[in-house]
PDB file of N, CA and C in Angstrom:
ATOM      1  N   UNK A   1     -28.377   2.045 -10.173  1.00  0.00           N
ATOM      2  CA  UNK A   1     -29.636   1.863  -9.473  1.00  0.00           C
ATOM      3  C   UNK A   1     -29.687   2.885  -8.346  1.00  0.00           C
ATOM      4  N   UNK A   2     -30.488   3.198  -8.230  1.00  0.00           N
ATOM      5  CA  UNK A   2     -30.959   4.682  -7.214  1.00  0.00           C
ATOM      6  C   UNK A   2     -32.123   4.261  -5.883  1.00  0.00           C
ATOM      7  N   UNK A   3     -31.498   4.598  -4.985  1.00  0.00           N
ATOM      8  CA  UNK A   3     -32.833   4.592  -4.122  1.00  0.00           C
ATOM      9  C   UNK A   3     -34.105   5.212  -4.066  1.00  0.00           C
ATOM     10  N   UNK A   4     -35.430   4.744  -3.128  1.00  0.00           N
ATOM     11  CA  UNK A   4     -36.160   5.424  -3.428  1.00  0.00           C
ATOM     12  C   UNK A   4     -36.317   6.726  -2.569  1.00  0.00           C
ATOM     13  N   UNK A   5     -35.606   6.731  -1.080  1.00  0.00           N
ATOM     14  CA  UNK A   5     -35.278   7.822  -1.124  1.00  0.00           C
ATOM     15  C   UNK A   5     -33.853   7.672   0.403  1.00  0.00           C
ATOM     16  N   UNK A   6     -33.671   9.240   0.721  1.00  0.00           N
ATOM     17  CA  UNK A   6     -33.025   9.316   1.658  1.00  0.00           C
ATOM     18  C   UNK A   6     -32.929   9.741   2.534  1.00  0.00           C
ATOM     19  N   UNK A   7     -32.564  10.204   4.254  1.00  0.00           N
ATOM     20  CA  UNK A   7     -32.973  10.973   5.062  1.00  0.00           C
ATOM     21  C   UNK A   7     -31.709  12.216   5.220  1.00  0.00           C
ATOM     22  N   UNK A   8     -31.895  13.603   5.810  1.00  0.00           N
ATOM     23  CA  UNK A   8     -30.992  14.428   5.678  1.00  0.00           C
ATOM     24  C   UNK A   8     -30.099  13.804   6.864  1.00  0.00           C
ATOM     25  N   UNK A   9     -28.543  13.710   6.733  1.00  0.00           N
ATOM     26  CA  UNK A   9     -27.857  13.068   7.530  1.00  0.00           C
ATOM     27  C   UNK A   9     -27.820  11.482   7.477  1.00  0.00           C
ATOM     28  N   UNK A  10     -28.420  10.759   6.480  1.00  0.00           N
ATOM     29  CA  UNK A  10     -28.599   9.544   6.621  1.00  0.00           C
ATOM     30  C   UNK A  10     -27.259   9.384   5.400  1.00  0.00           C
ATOM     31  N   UNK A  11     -27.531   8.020   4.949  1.00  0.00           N
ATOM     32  CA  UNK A  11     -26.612   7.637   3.786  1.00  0.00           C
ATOM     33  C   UNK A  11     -27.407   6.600   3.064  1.00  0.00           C
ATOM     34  N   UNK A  12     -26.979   6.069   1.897  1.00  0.00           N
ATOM     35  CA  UNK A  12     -27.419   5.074   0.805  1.00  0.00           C
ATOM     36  C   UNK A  12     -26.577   4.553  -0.097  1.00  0.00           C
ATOM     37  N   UNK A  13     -26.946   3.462  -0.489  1.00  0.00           N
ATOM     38  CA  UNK A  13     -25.898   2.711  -1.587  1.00  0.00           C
ATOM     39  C   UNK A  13     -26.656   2.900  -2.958  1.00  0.00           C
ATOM     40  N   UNK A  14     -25.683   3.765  -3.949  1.00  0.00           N
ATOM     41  CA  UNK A  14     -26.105   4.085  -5.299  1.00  0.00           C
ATOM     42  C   UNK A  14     -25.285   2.988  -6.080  1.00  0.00           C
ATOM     43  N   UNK A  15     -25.588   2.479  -7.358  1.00  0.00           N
ATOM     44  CA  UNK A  15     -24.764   1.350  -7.778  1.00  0.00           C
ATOM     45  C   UNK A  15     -24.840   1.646  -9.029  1.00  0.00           C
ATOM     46  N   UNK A  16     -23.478   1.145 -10.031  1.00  0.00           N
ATOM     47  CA  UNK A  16     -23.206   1.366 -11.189  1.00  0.00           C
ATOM     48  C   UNK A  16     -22.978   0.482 -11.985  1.00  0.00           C
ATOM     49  N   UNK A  17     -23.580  -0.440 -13.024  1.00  0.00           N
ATOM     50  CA  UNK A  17     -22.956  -1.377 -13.657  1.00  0.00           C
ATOM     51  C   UNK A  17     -22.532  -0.917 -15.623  1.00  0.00           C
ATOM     52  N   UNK A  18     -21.522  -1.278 -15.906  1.00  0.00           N
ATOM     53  CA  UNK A  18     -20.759  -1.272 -16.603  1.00  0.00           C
ATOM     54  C   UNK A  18     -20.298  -2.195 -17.476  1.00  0.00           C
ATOM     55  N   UNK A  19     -19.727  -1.957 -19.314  1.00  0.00           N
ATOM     56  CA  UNK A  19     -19.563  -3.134 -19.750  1.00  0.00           C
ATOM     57  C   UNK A  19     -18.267  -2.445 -20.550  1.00  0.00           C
ATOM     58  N   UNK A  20     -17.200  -2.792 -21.505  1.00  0.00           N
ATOM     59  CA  UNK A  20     -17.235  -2.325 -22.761  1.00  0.00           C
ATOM     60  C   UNK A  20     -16.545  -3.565 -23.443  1.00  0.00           C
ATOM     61  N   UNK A  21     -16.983  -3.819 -24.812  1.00  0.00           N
ATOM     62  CA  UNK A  21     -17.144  -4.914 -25.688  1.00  0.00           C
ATOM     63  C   UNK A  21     -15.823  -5.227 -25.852  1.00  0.00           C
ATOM     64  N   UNK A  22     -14.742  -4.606 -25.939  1.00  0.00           N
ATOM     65  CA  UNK A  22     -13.266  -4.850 -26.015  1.00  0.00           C
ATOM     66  C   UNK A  22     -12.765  -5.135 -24.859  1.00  0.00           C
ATOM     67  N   UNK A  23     -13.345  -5.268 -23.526  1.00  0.00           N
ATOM     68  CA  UNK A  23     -12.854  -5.609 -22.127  1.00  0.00           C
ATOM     69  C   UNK A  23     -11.593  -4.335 -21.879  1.00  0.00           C
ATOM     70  N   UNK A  24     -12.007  -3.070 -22.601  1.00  0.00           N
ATOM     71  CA  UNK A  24     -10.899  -2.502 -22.032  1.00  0.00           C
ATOM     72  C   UNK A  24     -11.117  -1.884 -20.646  1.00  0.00           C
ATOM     73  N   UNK A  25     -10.206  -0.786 -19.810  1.00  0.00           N
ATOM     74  CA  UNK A  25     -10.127  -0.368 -18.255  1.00  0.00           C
ATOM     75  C   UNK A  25     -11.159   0.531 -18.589  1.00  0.00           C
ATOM     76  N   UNK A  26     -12.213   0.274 -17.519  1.00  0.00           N
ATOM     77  CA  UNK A  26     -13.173   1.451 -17.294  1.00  0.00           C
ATOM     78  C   UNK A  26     -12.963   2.660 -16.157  1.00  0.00           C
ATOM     79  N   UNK A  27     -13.731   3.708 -16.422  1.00  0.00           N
ATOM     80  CA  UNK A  27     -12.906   4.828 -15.462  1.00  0.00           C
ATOM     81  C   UNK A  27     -14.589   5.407 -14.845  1.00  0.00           C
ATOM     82  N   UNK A  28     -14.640   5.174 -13.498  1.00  0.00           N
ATOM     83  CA  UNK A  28     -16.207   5.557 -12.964  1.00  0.00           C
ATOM     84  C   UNK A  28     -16.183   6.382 -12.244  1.00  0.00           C
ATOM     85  N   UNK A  29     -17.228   7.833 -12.570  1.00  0.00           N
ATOM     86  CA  UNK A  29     -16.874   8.692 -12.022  1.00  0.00           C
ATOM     87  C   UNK A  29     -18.424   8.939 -11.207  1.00  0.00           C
ATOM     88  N   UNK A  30     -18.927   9.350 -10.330  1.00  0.00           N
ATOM     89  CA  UNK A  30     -20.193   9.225  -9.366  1.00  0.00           C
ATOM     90  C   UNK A  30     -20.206  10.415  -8.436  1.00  0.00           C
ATOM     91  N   UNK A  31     -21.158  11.087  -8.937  1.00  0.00           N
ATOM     92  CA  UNK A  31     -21.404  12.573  -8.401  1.00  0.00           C
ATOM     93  C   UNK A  31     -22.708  12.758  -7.723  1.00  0.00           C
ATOM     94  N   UNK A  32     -22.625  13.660  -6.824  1.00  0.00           N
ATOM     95  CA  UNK A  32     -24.347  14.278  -6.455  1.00  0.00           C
ATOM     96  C   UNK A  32     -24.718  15.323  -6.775  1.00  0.00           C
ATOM     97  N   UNK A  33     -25.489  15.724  -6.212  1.00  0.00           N
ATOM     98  CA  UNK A  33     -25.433  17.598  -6.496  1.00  0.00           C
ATOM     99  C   UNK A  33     -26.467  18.097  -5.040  1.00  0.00           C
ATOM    100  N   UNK A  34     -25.817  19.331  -5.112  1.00  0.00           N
ATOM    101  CA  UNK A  34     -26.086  20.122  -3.814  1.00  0.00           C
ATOM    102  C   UNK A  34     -27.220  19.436  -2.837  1.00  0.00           C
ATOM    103  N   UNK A  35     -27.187  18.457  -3.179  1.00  0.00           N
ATOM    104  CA  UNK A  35     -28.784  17.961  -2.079  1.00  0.00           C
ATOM    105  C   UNK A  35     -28.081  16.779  -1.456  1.00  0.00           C
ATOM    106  N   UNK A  36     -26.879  16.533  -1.818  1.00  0.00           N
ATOM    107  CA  UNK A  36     -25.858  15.283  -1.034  1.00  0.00           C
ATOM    108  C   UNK A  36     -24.487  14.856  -1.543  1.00  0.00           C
ATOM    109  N   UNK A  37     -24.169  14.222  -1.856  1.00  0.00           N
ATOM    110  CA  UNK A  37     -22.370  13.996  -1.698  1.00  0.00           C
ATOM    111  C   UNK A  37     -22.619  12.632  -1.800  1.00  0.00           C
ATOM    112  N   UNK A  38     -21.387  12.198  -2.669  1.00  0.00           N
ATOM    113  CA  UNK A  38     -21.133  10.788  -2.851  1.00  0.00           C
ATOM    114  C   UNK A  38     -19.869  10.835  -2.243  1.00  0.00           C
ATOM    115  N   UNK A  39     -19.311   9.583  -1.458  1.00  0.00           N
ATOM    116  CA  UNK A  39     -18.406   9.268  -1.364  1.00  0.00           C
ATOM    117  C   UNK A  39     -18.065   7.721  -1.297  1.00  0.00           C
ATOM    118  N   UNK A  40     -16.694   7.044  -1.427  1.00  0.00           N
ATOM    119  CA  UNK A  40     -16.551   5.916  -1.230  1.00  0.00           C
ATOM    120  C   UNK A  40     -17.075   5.116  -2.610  1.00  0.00           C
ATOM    121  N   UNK A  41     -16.606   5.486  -4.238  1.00  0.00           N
ATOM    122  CA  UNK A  41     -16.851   4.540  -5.247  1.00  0.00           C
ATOM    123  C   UNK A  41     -16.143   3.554  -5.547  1.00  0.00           C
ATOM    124  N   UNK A  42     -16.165   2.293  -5.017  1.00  0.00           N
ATOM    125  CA  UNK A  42     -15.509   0.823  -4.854  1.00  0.00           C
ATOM    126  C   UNK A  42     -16.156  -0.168  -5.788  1.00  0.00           C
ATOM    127  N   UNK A  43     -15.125  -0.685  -6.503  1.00  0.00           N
ATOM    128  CA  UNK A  43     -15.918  -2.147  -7.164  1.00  0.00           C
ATOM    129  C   UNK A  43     -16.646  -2.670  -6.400  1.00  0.00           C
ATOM    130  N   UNK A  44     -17.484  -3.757  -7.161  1.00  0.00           N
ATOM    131  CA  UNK A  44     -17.867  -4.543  -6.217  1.00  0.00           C
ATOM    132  C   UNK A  44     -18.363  -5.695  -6.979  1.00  0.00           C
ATOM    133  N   UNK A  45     -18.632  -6.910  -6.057  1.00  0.00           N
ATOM    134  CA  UNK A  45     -18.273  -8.464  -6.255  1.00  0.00           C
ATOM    135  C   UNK A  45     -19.862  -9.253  -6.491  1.00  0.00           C
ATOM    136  N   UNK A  46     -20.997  -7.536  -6.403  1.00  0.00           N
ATOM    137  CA  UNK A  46     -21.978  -8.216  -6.320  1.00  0.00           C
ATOM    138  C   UNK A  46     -23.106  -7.082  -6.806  1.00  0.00           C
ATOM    139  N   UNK A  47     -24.654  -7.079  -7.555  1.00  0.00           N
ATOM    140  CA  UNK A  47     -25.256  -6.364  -7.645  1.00  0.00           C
ATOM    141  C   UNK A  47     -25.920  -5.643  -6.338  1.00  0.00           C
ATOM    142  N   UNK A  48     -27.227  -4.545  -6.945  1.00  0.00           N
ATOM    143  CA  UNK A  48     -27.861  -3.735  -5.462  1.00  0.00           C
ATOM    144  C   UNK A  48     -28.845  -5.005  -4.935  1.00  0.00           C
ATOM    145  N   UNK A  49     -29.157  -6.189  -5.705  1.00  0.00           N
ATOM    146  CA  UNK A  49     -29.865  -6.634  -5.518  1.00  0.00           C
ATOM    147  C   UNK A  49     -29.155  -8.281  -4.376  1.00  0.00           C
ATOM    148  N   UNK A  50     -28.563  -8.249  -4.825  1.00  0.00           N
ATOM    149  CA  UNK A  50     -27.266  -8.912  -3.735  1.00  0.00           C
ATOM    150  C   UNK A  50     -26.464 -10.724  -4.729  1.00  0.00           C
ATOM    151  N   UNK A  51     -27.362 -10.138  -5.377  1.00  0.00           N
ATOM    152  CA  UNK A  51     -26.723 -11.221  -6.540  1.00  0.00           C
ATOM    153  C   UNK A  51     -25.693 -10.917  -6.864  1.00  0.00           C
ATOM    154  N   UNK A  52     -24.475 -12.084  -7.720  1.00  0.00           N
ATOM    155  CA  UNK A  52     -23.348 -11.827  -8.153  1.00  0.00           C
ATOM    156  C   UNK A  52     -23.252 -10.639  -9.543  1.00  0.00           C
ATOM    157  N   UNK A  53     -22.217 -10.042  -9.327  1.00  0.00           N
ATOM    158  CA  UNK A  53     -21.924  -9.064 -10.520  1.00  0.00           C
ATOM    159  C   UNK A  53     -21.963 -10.167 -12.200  1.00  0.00           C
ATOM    160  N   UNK A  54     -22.565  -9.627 -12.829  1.00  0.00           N
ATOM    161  CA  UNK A  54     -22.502 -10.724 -14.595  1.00  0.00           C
ATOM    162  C   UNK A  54     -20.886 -11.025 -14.866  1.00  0.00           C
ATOM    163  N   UNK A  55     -20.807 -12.329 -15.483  1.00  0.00           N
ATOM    164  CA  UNK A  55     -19.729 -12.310 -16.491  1.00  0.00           C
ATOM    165  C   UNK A  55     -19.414 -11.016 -17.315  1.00  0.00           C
ATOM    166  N   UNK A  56     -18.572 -10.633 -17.784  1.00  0.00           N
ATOM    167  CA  UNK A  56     -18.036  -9.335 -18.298  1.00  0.00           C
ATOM    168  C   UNK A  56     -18.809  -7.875 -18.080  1.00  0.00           C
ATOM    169  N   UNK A  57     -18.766  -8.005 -16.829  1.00  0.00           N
ATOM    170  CA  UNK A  57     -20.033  -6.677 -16.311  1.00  0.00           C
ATOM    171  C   UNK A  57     -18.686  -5.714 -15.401  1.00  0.00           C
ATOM    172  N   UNK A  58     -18.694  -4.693 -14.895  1.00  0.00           N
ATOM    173  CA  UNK A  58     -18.162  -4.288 -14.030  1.00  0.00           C
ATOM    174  C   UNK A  58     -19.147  -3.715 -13.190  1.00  0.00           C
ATOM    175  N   UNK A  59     -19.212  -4.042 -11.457  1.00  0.00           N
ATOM    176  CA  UNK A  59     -20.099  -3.698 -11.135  1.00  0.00           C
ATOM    177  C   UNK A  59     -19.840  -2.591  -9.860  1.00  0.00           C
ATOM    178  N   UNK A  60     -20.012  -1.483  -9.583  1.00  0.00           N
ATOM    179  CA  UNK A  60     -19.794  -0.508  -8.653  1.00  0.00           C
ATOM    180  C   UNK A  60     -20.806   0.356  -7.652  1.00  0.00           C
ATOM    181  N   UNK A  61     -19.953  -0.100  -6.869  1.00  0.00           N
ATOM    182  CA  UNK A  61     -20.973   0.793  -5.348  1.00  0.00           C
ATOM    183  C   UNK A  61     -20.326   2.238  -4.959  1.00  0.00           C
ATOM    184  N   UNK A  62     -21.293   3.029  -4.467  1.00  0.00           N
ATOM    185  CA  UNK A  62     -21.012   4.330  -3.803  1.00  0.00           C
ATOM    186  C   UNK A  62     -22.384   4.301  -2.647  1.00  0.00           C
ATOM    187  N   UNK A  63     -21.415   5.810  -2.024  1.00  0.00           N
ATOM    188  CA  UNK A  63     -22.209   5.780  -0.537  1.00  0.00           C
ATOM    189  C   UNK A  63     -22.417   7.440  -0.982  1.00  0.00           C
ATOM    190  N   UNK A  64     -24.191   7.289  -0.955  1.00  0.00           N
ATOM    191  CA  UNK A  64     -25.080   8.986  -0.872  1.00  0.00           C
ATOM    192  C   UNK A  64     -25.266   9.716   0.249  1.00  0.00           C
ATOM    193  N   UNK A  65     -24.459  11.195   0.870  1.00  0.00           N
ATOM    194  CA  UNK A  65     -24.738  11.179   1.992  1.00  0.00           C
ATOM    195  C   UNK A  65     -25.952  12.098   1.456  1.00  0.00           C
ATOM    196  N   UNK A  66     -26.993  12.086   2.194  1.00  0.00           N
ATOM    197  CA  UNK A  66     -28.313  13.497   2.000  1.00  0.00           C
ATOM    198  C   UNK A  66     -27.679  14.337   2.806  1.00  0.00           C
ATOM    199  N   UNK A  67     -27.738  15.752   2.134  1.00  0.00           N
ATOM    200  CA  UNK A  67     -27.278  16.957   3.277  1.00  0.00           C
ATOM    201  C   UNK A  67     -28.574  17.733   3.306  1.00  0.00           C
ATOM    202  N   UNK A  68     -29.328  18.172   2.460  1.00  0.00           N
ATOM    203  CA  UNK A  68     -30.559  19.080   2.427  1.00  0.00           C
ATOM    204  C   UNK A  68     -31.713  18.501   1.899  1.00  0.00           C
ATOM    205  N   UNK A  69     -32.685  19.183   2.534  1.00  0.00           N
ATOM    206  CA  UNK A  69     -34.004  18.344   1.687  1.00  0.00           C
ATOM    207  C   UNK A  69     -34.314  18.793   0.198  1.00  0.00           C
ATOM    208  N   UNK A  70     -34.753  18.067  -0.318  1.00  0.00           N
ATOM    209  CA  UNK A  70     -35.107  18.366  -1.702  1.00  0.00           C
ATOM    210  C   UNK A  70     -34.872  16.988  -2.579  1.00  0.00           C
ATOM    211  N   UNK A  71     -34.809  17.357  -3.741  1.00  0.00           N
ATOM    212  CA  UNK A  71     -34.307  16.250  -4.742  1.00  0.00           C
ATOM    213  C   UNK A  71     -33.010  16.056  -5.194  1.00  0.00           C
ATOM    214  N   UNK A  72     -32.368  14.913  -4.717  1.00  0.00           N
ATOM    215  CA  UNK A  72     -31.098  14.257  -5.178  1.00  0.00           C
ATOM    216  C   UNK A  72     -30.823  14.152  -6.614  1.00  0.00           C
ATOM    217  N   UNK A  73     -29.717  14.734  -7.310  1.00  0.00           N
ATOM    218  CA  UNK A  73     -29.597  14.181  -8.501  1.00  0.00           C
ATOM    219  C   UNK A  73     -28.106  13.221  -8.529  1.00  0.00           C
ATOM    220  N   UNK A  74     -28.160  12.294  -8.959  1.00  0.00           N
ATOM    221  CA  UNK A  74     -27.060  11.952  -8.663  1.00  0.00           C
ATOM    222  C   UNK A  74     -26.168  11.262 -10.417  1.00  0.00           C
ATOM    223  N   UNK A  75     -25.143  11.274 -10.917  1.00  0.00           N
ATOM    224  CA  UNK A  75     -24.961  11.480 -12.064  1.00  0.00           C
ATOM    225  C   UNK A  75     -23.584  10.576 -12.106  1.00  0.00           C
ATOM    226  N   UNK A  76     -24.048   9.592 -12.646  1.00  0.00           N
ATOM    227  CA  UNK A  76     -22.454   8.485 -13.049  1.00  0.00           C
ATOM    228  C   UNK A  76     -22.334   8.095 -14.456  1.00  0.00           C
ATOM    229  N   UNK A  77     -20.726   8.987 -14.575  1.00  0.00           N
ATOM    230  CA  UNK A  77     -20.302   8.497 -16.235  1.00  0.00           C
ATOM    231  C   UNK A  77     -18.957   7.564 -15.607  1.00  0.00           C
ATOM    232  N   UNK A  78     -19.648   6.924 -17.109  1.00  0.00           N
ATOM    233  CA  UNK A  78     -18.406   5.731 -16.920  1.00  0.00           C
ATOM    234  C   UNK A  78     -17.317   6.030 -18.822  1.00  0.00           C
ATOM    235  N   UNK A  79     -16.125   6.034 -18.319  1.00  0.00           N
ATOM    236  CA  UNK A  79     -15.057   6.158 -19.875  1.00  0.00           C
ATOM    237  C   UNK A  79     -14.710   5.035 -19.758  1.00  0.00           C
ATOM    238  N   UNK A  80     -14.263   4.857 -21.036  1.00  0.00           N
ATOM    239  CA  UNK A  80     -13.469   3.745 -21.587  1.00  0.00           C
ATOM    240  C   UNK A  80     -13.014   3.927 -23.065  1.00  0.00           C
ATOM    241  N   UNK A  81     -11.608   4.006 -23.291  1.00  0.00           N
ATOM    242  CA  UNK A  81     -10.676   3.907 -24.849  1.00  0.00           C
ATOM    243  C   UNK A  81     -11.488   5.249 -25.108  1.00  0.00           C
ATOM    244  N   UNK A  82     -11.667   6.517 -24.273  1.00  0.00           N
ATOM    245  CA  UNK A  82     -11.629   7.626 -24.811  1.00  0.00           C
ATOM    246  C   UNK A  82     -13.639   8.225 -25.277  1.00  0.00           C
ATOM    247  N   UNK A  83     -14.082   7.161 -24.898  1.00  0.00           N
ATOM    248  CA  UNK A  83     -15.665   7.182 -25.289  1.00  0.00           C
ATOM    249  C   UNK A  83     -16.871   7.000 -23.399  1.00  0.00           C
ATOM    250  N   UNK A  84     -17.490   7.943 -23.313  1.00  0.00           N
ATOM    251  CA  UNK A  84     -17.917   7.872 -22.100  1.00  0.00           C
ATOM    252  C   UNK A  84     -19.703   7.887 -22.314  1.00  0.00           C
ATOM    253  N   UNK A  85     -20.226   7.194 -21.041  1.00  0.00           N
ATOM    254  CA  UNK A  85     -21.776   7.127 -20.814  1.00  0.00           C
ATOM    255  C   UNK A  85     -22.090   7.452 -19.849  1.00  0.00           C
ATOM    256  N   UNK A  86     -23.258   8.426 -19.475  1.00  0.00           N
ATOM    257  CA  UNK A  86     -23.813   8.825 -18.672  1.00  0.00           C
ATOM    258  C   UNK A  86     -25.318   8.517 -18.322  1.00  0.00           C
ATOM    259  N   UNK A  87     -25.611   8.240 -17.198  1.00  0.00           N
ATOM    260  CA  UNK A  87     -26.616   7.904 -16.171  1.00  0.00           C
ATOM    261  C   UNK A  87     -26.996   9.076 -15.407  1.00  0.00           C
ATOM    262  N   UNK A  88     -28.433   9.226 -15.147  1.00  0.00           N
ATOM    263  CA  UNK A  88     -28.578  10.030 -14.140  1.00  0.00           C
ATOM    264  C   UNK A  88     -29.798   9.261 -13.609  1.00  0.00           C
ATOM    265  N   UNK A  89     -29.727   9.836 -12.002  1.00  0.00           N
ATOM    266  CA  UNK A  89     -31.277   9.383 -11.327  1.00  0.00           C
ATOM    267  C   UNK A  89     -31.765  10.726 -10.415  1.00  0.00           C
ATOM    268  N   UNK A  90     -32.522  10.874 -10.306  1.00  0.00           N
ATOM    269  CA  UNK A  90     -33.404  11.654  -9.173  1.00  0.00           C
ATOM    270  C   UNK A  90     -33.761  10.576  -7.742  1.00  0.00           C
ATOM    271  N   UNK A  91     -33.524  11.389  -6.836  1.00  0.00           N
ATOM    272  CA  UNK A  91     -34.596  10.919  -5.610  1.00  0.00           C
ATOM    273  C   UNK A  91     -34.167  11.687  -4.358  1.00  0.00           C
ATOM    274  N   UNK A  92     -35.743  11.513  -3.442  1.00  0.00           N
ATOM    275  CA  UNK A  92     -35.977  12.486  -2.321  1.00  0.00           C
ATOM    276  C   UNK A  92     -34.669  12.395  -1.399  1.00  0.00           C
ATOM    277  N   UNK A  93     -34.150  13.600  -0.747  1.00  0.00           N
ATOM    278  CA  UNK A  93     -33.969  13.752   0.669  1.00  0.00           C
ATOM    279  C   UNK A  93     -34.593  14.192   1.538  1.00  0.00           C
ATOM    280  N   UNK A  94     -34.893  13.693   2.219  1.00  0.00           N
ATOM    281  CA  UNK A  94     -36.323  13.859   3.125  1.00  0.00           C
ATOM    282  C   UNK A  94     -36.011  14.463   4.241  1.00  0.00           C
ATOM    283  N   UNK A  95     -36.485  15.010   5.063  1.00  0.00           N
ATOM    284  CA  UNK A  95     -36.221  15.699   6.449  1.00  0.00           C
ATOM    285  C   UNK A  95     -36.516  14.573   7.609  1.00  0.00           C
ATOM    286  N   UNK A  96     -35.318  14.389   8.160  1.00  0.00           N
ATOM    287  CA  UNK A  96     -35.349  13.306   9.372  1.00  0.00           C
ATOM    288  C   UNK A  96     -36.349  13.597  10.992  1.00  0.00           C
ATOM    289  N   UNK A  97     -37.323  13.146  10.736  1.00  0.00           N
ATOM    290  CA  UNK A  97     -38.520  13.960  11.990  1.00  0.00           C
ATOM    291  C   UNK A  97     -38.068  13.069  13.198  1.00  0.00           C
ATOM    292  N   UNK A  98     -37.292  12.843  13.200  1.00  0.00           N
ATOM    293  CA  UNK A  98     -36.972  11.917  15.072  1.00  0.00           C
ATOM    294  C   UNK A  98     -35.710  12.961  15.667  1.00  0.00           C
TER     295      UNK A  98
END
């Protein structure tokens, strides 16, 4: 899940949910590109929406920093037993006017 947007110097919570049918170890990888930086990808115990994570779901948070204005791309594959899926989202970094 992606925000709708971000400020340059600000931060945001991007979120990743995850399954695979054999319950094997998933491997989450959460990128930005030149318009901000991810850092900090941690499980987590709960969706973006603040509800609990599903029965057999894996559910994951990261922190977007915005560095430049423009459009965020931000890009999370998740592996598992050698087979991987990819997500992407767009959204603004905006120029902070205060």
């Amino acid at each position: 899940v992606y925000p709708a947007h971000v400020f340059v110097g600000g931060n945001v919570y991007v979120w990743c949910e995850a399954s695979d049918p054999d319950g094997d170890t998933l491997s989450v990888n959460i990128v930005g590109n030149s318009k901000g930086h991810i850092s900090g990808v941690i499980p987590s115990s709960v969706r973006w929406d603040g509800s609990a994570c599903p029965s057999g779901v894996s559910c994951y948070r990261a922190t977007f920093w915005g560095d430049q204005v423009g459009t965020a791309q931000v890009t999370a594959t998740v592996t598992a037993s050698g087979k991987s899926s990819t997500s992407v989202g767009n959204f603004p970094v905006l120029a902070d006017e205060f």
